[in-house]
N, C-alpha and C. Protein backbone atom coordinates (compact mmCIF):
# COMPACT_ATOMS: atom_id res chain seq x y z
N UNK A 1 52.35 137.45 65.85
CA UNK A 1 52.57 136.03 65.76
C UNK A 1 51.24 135.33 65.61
N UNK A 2 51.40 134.07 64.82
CA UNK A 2 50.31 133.44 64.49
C UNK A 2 49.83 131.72 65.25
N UNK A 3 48.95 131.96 66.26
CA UNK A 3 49.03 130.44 67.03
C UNK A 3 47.85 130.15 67.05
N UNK A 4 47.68 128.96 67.54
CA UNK A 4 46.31 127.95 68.16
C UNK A 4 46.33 128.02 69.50
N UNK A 5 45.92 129.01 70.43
CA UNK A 5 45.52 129.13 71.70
C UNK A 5 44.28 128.19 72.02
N UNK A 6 44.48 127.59 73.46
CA UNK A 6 43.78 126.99 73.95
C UNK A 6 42.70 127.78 74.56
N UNK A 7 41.32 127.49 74.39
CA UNK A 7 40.52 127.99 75.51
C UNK A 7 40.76 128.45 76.74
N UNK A 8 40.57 129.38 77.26
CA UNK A 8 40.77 130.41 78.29
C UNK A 8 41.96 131.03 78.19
N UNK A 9 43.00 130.92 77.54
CA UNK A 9 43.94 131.37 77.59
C UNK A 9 44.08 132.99 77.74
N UNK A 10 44.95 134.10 78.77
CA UNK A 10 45.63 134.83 78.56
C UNK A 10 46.06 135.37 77.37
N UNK A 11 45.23 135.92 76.58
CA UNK A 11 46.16 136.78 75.37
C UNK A 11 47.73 137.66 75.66
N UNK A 12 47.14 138.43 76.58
CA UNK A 12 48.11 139.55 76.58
C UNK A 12 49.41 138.54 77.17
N UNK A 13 49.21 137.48 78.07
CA UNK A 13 50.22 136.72 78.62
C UNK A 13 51.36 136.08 77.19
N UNK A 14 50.42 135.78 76.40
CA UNK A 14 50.57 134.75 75.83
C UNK A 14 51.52 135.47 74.59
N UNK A 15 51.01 136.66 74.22
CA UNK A 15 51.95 137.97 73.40
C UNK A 15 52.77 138.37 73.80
N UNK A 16 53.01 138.34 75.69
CA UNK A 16 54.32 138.75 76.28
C UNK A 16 55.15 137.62 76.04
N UNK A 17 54.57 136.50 76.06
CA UNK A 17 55.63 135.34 75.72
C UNK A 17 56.16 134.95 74.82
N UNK A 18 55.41 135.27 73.69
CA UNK A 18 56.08 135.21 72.53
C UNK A 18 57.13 136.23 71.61
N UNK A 19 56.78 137.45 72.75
CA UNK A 19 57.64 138.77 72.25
C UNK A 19 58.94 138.26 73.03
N UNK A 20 59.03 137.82 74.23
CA UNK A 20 60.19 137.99 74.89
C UNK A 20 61.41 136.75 73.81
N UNK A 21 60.45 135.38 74.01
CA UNK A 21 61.24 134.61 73.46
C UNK A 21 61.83 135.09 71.76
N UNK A 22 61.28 136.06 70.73
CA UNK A 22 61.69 136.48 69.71
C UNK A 22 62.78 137.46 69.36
N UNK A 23 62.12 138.67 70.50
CA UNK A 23 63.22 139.85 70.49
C UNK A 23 64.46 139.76 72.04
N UNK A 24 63.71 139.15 72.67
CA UNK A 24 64.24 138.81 74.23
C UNK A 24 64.05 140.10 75.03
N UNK A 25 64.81 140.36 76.06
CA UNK A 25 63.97 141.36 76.79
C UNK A 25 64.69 142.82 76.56
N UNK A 26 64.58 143.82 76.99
CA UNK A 26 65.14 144.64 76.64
C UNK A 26 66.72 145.26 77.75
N UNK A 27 67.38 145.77 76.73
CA UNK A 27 68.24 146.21 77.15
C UNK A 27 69.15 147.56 77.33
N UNK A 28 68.80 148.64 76.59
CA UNK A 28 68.84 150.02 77.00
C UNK A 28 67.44 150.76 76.41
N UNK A 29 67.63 151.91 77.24
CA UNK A 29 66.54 153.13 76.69
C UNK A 29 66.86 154.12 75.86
N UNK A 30 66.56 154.23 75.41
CA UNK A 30 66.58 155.43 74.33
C UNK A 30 65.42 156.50 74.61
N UNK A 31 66.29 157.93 74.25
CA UNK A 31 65.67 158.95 74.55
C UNK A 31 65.29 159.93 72.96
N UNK A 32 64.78 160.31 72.40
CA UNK A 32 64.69 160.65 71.41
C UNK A 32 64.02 162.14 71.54
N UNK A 33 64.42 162.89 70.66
CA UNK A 33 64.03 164.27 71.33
C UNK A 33 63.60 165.04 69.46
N UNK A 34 62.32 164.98 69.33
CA UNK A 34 61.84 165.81 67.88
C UNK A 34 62.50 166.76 68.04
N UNK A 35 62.88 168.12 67.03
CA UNK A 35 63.34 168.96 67.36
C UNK A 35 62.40 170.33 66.40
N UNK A 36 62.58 169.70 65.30
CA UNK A 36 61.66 170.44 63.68
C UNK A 36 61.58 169.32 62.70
N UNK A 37 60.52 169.74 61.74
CA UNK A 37 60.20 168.92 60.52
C UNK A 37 60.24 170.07 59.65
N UNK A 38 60.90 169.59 58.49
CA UNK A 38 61.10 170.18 56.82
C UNK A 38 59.98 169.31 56.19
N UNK A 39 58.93 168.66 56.35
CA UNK A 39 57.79 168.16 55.34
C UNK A 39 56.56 168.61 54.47
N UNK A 40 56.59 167.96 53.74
CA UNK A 40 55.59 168.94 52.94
C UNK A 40 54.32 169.55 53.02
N UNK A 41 53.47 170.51 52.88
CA UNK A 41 52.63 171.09 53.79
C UNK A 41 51.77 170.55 52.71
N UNK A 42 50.39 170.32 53.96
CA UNK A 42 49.05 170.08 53.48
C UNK A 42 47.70 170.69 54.42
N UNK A 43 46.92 170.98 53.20
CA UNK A 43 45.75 171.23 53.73
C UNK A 43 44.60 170.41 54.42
N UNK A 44 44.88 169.22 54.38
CA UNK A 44 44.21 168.64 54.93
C UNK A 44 44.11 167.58 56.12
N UNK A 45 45.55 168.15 56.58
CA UNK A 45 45.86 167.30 57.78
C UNK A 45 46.98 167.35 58.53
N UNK A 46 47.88 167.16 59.89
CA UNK A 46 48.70 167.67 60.34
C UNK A 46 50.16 165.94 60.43
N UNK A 47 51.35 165.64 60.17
CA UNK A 47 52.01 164.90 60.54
C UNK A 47 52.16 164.46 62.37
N UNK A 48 52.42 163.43 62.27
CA UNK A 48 52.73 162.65 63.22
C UNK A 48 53.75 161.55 62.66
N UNK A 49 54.34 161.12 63.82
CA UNK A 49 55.51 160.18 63.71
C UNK A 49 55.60 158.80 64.94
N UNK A 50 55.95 157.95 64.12
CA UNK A 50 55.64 155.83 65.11
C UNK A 50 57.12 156.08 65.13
N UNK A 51 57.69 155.59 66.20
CA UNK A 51 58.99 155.08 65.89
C UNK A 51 58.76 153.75 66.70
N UNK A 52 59.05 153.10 65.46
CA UNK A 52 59.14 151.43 65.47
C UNK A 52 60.69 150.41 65.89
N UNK A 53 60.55 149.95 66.60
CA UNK A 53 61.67 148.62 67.08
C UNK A 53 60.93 147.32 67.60
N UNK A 54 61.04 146.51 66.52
CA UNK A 54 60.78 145.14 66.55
C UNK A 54 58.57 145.21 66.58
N UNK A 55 58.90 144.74 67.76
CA UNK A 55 57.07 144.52 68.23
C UNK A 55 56.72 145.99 68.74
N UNK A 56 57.78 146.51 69.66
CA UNK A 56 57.08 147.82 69.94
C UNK A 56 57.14 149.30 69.42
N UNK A 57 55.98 150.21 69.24
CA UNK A 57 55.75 150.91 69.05
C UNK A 57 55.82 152.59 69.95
N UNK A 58 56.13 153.72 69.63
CA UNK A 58 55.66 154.86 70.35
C UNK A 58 55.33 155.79 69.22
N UNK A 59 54.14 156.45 69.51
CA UNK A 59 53.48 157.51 68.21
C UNK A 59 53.62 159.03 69.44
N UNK A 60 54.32 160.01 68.61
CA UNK A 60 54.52 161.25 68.95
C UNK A 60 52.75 162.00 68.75
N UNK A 61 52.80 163.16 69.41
CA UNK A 61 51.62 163.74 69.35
C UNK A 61 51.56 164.44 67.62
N UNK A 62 50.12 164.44 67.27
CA UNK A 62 50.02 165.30 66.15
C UNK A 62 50.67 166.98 66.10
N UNK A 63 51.13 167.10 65.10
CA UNK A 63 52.25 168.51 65.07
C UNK A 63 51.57 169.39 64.09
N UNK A 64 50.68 170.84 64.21
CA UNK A 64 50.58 171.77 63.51
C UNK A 64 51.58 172.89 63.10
N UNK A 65 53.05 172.77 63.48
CA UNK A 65 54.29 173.63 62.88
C UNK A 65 55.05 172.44 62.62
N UNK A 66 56.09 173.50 62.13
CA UNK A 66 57.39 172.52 61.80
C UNK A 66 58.32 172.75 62.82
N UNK A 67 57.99 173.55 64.40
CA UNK A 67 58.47 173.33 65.77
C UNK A 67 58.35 172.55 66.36
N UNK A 68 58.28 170.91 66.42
CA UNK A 68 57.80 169.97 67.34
C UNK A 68 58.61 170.42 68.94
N UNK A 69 59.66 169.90 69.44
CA UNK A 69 60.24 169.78 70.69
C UNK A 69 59.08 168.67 71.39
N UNK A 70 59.45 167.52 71.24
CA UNK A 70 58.75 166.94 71.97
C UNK A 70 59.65 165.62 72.46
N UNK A 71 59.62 165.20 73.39
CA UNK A 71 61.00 164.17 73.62
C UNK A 71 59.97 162.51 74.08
N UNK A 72 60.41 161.56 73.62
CA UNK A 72 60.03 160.13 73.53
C UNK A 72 60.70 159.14 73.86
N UNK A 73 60.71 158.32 74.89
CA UNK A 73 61.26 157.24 75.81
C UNK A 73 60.78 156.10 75.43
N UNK A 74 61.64 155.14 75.09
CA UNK A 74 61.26 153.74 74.84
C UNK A 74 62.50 152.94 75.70
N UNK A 75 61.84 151.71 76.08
CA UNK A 75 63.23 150.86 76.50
C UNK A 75 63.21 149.80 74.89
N UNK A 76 64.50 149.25 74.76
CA UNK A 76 64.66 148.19 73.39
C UNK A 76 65.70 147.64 73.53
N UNK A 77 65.65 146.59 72.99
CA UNK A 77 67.24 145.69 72.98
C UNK A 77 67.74 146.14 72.08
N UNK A 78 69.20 146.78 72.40
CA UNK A 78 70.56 146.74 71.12
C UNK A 78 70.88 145.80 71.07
N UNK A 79 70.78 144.83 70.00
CA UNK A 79 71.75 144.32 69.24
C UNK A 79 72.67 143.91 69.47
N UNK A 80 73.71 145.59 68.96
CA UNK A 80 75.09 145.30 68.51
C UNK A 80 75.86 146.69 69.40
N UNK A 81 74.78 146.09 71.12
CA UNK A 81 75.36 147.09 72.29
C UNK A 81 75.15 148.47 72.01
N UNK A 82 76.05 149.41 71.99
CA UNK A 82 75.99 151.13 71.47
C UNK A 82 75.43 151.41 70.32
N UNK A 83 74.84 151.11 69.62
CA UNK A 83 74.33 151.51 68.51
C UNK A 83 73.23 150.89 68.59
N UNK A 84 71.89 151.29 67.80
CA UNK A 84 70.92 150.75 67.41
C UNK A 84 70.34 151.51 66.47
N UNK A 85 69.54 151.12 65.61
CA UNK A 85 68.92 151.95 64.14
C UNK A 85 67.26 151.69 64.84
N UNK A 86 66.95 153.07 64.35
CA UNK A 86 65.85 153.11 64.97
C UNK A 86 64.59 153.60 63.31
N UNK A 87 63.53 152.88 63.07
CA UNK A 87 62.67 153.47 62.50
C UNK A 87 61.70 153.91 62.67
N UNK A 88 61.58 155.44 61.72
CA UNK A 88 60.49 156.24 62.04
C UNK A 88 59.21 156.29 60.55
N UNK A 89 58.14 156.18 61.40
CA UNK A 89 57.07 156.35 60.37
C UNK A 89 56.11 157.89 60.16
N UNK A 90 56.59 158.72 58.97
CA UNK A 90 55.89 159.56 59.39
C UNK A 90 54.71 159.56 58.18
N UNK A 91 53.32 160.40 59.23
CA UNK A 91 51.44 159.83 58.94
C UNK A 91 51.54 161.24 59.17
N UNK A 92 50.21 161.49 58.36
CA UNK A 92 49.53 162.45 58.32
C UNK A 92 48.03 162.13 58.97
N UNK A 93 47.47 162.99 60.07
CA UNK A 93 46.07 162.75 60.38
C UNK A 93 45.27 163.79 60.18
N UNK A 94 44.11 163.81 59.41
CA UNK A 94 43.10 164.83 59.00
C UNK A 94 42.06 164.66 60.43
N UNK A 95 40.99 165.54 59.95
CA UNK A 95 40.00 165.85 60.52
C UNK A 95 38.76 164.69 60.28
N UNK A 96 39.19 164.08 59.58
CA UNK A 96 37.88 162.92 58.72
C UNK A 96 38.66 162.17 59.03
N UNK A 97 39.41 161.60 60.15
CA UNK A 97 40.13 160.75 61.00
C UNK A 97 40.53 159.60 59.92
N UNK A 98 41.01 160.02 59.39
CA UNK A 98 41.97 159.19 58.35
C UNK A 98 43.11 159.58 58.74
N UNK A 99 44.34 158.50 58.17
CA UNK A 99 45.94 158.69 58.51
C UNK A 99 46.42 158.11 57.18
N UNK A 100 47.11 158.96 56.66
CA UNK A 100 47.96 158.95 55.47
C UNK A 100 49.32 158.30 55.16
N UNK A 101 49.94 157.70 54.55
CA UNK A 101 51.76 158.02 55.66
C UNK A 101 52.00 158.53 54.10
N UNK A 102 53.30 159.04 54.93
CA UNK A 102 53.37 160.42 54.05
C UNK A 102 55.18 159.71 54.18
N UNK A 103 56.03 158.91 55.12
CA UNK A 103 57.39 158.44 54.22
C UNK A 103 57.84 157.96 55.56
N UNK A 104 59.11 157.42 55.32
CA UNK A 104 59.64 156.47 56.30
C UNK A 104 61.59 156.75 56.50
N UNK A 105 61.84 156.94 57.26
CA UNK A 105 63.09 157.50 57.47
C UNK A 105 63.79 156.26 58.71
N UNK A 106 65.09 156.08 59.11
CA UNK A 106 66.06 155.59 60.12
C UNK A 106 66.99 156.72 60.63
N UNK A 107 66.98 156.83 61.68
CA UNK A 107 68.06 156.86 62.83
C UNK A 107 69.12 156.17 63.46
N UNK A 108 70.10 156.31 64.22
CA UNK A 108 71.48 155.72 64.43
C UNK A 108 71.58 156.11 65.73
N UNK A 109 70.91 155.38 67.44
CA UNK A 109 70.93 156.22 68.33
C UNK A 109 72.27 155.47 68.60
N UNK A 110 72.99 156.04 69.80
CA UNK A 110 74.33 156.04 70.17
C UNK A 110 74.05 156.70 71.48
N UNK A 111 75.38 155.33 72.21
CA UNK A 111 75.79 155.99 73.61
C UNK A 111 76.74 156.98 73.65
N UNK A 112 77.19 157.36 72.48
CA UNK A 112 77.96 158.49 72.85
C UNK A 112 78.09 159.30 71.82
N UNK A 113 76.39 159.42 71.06
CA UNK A 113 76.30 160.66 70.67
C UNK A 113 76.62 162.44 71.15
N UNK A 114 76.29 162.21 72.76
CA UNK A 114 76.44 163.14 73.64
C UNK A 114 75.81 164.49 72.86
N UNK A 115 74.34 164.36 73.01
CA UNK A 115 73.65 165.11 72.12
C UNK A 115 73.54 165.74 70.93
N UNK A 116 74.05 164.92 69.88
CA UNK A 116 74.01 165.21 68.61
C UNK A 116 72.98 165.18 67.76
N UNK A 117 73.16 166.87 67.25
CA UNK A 117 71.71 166.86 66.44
C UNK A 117 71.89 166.18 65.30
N UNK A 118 70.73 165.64 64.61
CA UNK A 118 71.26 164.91 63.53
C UNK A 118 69.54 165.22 62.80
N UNK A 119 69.82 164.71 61.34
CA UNK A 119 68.87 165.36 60.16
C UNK A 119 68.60 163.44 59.77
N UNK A 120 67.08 163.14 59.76
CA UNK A 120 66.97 161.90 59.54
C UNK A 120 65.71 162.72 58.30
N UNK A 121 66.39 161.76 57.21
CA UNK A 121 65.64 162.20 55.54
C UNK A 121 64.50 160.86 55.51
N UNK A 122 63.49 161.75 55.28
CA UNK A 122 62.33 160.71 54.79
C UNK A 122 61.90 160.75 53.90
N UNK A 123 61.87 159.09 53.15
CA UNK A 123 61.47 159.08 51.68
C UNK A 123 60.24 158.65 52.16
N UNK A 124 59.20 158.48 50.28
CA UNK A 124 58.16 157.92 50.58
C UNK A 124 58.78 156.51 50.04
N UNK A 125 57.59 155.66 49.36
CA UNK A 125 57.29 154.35 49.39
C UNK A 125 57.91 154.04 48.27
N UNK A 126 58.73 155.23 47.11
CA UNK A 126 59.21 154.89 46.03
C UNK A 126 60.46 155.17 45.69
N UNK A 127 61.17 155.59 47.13
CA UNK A 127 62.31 155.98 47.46
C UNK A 127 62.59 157.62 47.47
N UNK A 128 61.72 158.14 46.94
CA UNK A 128 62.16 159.79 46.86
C UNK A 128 61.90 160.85 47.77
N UNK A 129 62.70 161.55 48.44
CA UNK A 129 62.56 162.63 49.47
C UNK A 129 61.53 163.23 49.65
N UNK A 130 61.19 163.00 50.72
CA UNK A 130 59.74 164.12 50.57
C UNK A 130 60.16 165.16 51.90
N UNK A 131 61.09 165.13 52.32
CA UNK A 131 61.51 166.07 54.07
C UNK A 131 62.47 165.97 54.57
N UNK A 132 62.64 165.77 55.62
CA UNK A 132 63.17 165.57 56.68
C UNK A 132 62.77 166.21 58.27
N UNK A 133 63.37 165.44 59.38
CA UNK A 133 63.06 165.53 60.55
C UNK A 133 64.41 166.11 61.43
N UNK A 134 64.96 167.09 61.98
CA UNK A 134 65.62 167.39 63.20
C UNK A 134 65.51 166.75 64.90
N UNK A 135 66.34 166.08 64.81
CA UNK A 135 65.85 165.47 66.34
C UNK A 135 67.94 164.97 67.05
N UNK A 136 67.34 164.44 68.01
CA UNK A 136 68.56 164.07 68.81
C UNK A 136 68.12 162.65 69.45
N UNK A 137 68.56 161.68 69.59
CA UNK A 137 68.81 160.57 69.74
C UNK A 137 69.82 159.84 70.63
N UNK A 138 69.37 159.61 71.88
CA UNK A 138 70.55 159.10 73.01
C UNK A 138 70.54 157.49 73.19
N UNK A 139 71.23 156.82 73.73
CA UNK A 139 70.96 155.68 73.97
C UNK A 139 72.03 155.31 74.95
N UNK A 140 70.94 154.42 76.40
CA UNK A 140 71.79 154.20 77.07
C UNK A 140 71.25 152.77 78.34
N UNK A 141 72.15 151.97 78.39
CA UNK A 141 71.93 151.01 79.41
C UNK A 141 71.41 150.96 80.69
N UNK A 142 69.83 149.54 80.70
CA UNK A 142 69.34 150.06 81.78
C UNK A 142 70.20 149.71 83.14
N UNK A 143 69.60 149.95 83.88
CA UNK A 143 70.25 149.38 85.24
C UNK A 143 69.37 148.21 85.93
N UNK A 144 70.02 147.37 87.09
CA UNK A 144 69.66 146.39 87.07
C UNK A 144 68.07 146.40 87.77
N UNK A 145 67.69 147.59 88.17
CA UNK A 145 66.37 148.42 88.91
C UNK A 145 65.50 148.35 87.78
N UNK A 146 65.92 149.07 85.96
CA UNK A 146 65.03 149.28 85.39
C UNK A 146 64.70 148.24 84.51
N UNK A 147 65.79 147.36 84.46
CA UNK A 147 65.38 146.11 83.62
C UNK A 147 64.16 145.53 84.35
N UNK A 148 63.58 144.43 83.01
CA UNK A 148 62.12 144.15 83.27
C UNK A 148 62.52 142.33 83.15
N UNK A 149 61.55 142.10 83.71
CA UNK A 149 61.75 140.55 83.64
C UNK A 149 60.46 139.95 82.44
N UNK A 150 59.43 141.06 81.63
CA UNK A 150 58.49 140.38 80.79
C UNK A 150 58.37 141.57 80.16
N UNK A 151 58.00 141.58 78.55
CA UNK A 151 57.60 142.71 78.36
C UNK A 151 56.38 143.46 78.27
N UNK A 152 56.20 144.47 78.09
CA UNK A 152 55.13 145.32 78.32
C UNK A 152 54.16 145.45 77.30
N UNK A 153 53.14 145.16 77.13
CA UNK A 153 52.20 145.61 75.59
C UNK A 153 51.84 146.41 75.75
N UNK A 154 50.94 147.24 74.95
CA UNK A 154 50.03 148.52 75.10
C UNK A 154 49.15 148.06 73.98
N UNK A 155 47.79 148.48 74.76
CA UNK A 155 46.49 148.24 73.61
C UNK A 155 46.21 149.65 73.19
N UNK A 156 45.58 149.79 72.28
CA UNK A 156 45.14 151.32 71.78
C UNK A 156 43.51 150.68 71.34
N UNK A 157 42.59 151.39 72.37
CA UNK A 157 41.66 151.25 72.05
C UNK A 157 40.36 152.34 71.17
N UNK A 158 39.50 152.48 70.50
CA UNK A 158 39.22 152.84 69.71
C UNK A 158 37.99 153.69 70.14
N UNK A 159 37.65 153.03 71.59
CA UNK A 159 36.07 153.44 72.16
C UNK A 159 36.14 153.69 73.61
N UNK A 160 35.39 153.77 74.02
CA UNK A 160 35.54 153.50 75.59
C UNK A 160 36.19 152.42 76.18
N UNK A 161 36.82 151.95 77.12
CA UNK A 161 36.49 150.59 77.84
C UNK A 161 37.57 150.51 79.25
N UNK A 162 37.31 149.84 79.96
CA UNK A 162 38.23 149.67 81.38
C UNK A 162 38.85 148.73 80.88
N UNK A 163 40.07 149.51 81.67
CA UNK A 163 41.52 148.28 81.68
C UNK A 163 41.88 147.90 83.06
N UNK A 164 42.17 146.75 83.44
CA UNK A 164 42.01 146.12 84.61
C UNK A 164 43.48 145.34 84.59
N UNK A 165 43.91 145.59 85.84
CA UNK A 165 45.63 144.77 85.93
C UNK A 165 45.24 143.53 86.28
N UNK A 166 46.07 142.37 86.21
CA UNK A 166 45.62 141.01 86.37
C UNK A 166 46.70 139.82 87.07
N UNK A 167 46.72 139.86 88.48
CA UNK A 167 47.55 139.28 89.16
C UNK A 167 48.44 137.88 87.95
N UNK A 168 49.84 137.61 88.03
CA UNK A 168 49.49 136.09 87.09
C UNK A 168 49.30 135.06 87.89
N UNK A 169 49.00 135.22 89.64
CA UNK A 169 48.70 134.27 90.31
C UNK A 169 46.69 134.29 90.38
N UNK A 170 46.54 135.24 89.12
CA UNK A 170 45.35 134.57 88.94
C UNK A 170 44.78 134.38 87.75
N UNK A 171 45.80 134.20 86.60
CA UNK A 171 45.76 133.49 85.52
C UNK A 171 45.24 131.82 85.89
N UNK A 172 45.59 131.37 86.60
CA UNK A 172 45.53 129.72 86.53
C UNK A 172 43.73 129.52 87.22
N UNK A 173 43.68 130.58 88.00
CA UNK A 173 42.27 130.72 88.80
C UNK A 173 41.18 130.87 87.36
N UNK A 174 41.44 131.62 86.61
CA UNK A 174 40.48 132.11 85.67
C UNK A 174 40.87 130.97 84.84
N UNK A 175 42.11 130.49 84.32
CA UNK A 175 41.52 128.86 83.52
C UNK A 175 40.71 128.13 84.12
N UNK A 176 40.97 128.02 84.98
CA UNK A 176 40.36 126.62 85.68
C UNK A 176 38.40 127.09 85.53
N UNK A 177 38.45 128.12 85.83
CA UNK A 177 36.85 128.81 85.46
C UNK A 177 36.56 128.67 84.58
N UNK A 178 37.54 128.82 83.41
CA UNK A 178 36.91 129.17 82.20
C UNK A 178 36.65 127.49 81.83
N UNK A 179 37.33 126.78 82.05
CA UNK A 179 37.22 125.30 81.64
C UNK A 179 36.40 124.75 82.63
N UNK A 180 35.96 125.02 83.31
CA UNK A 180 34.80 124.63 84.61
C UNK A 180 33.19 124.59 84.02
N UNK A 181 33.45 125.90 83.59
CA UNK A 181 32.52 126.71 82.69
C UNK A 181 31.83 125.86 81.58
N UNK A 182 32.62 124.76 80.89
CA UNK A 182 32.35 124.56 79.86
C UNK A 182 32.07 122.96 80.14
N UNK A 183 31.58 122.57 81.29
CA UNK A 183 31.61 121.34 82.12
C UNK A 183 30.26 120.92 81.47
N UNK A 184 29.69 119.66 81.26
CA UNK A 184 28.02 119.36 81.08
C UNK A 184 27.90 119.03 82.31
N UNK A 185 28.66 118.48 83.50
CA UNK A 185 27.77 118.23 84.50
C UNK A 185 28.20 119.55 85.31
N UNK A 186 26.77 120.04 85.90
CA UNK A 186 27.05 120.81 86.72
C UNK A 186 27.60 120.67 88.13
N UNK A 187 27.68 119.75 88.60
CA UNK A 187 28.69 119.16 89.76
C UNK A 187 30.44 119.59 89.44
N UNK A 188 30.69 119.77 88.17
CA UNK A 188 31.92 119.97 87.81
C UNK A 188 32.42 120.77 87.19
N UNK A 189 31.45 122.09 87.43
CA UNK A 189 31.52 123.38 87.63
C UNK A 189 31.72 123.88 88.42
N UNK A 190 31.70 123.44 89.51
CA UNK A 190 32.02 124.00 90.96
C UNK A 190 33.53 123.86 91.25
N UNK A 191 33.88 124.91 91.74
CA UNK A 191 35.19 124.70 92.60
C UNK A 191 35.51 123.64 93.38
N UNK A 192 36.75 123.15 93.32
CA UNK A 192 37.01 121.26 94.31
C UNK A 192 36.28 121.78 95.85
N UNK A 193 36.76 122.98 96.12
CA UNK A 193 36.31 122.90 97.69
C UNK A 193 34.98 123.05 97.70
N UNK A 194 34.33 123.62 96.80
CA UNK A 194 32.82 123.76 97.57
C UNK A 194 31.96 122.74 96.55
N UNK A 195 32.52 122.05 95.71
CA UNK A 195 32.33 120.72 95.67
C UNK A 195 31.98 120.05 96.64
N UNK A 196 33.34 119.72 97.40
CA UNK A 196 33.58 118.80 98.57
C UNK A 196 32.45 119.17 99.58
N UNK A 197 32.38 120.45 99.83
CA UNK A 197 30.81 120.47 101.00
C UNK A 197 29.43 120.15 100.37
N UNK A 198 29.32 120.45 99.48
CA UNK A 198 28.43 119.74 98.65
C UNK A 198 27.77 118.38 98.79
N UNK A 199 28.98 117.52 98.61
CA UNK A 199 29.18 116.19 99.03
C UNK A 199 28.66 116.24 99.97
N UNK A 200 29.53 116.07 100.96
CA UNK A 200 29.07 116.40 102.20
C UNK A 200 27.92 116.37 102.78
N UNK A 201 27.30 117.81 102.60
CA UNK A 201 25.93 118.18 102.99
C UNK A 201 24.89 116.97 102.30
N UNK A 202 25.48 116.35 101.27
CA UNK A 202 24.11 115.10 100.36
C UNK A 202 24.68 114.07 101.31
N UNK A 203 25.38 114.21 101.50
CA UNK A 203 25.72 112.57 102.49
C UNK A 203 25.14 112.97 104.04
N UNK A 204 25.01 113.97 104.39
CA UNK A 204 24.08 113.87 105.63
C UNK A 204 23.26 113.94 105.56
N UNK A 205 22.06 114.04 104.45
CA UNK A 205 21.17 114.65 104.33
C UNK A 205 20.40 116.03 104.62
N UNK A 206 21.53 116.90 104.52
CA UNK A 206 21.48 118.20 104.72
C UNK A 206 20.98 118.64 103.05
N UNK A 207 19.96 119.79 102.95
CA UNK A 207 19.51 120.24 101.95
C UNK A 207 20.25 122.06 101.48
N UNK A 208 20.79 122.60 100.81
CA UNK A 208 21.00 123.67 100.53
C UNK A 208 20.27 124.35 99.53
């Protein structure tokens, strides 16, 4: 989404808010289980697979056979209840850390698939087959424990760096800083309370 944020603002707050009000919050999980890939072999790099719903994302580990078994949990809102179509992106990643995509396929998870294997065909970008994927696909309603009241982002970062959790009862603490911050008088940079002793101490003639 594209906005005019105010100074100091909460990003990540501000992306949970705009995800919830678009897609709204979520409402079952889906379990997705790789099973094998039929794709075309290359020398210069191994497949991987995004499976995409709405804003959020999950990327499977890079796969050197066409044995994956690897199983993938997302929560997402259905729709249209028991059903939901799910898309998958499948990339190729080399060694010269490039990513390719190599075609794009849909799924049909269901509450009452009751483990059905199913064959999801991936074309590339011009409609024509290049594979397919073996997997199984469940879907099922959270409970009132796992539902979330905001949603969740995930950053993928590129380098090092610390990630730090962030009370939202101290979102309003860090505006008020950040706009404090940007004060010309330095009297009105200070916090109201130690302002106020401030005062204070100049009105008795106390020196700090």
């Amino acid at each position: 989404f594209k906005t005019n944020l105010p100074e100091g603002s909460i990003i990540g707050h501000s992306a949970s808010l705009a995800a919830s009000k678009k897609e709204g919050l979520w409402t079952h999980a889906m379990k997705l289980e790789l099973l094998s890939a039929n794709l075309p072999k290359s020398k210069s790099g191994n497949p991987y697979v995004i499976i995409k719903n709405g804003m959020s994302k999950c990327k499977s580990m890079v796969q050197n056979s066409r044995y994956w078994m690897e199983m993938i949990e997302m929560k997402l809102k259905a729709g249209n209840g028991k059903f939901h179509k799910i898309k998958l992106e499948v990339n190729e990643w080399s060694k010269r850390q490039s990513h390719t995509l190599v075609g794009t396929g849909e799924v049909l998870a269901s509450e009452t698939s009751s483990g059905k294997i199913e064959i999801c065909s991936i074309f590339d970008d011009k409609g024509k087959s290049v594979g397919s994927i073996q997997l199984r696909a469940t879907l099922r309603s959270l409970s009132e424990a796992e539902s979330n009241v905001s949603h969740e982002l995930t950053a993928k970062s590129l380098g090092f760096s610390n990630l730090y959790r962030l009370n939202m009862s101290d979102d309003q603490s860090l505006r008020e800083y950040l706009h404090r911050s940007s004060c010309s008088n330095i009297a009105d940079r200070m916090p109201s309370r130690m302002r106020e002793e401030v005062e204070r101490s100049m009105e008795s003639g106390c020196t700090t």
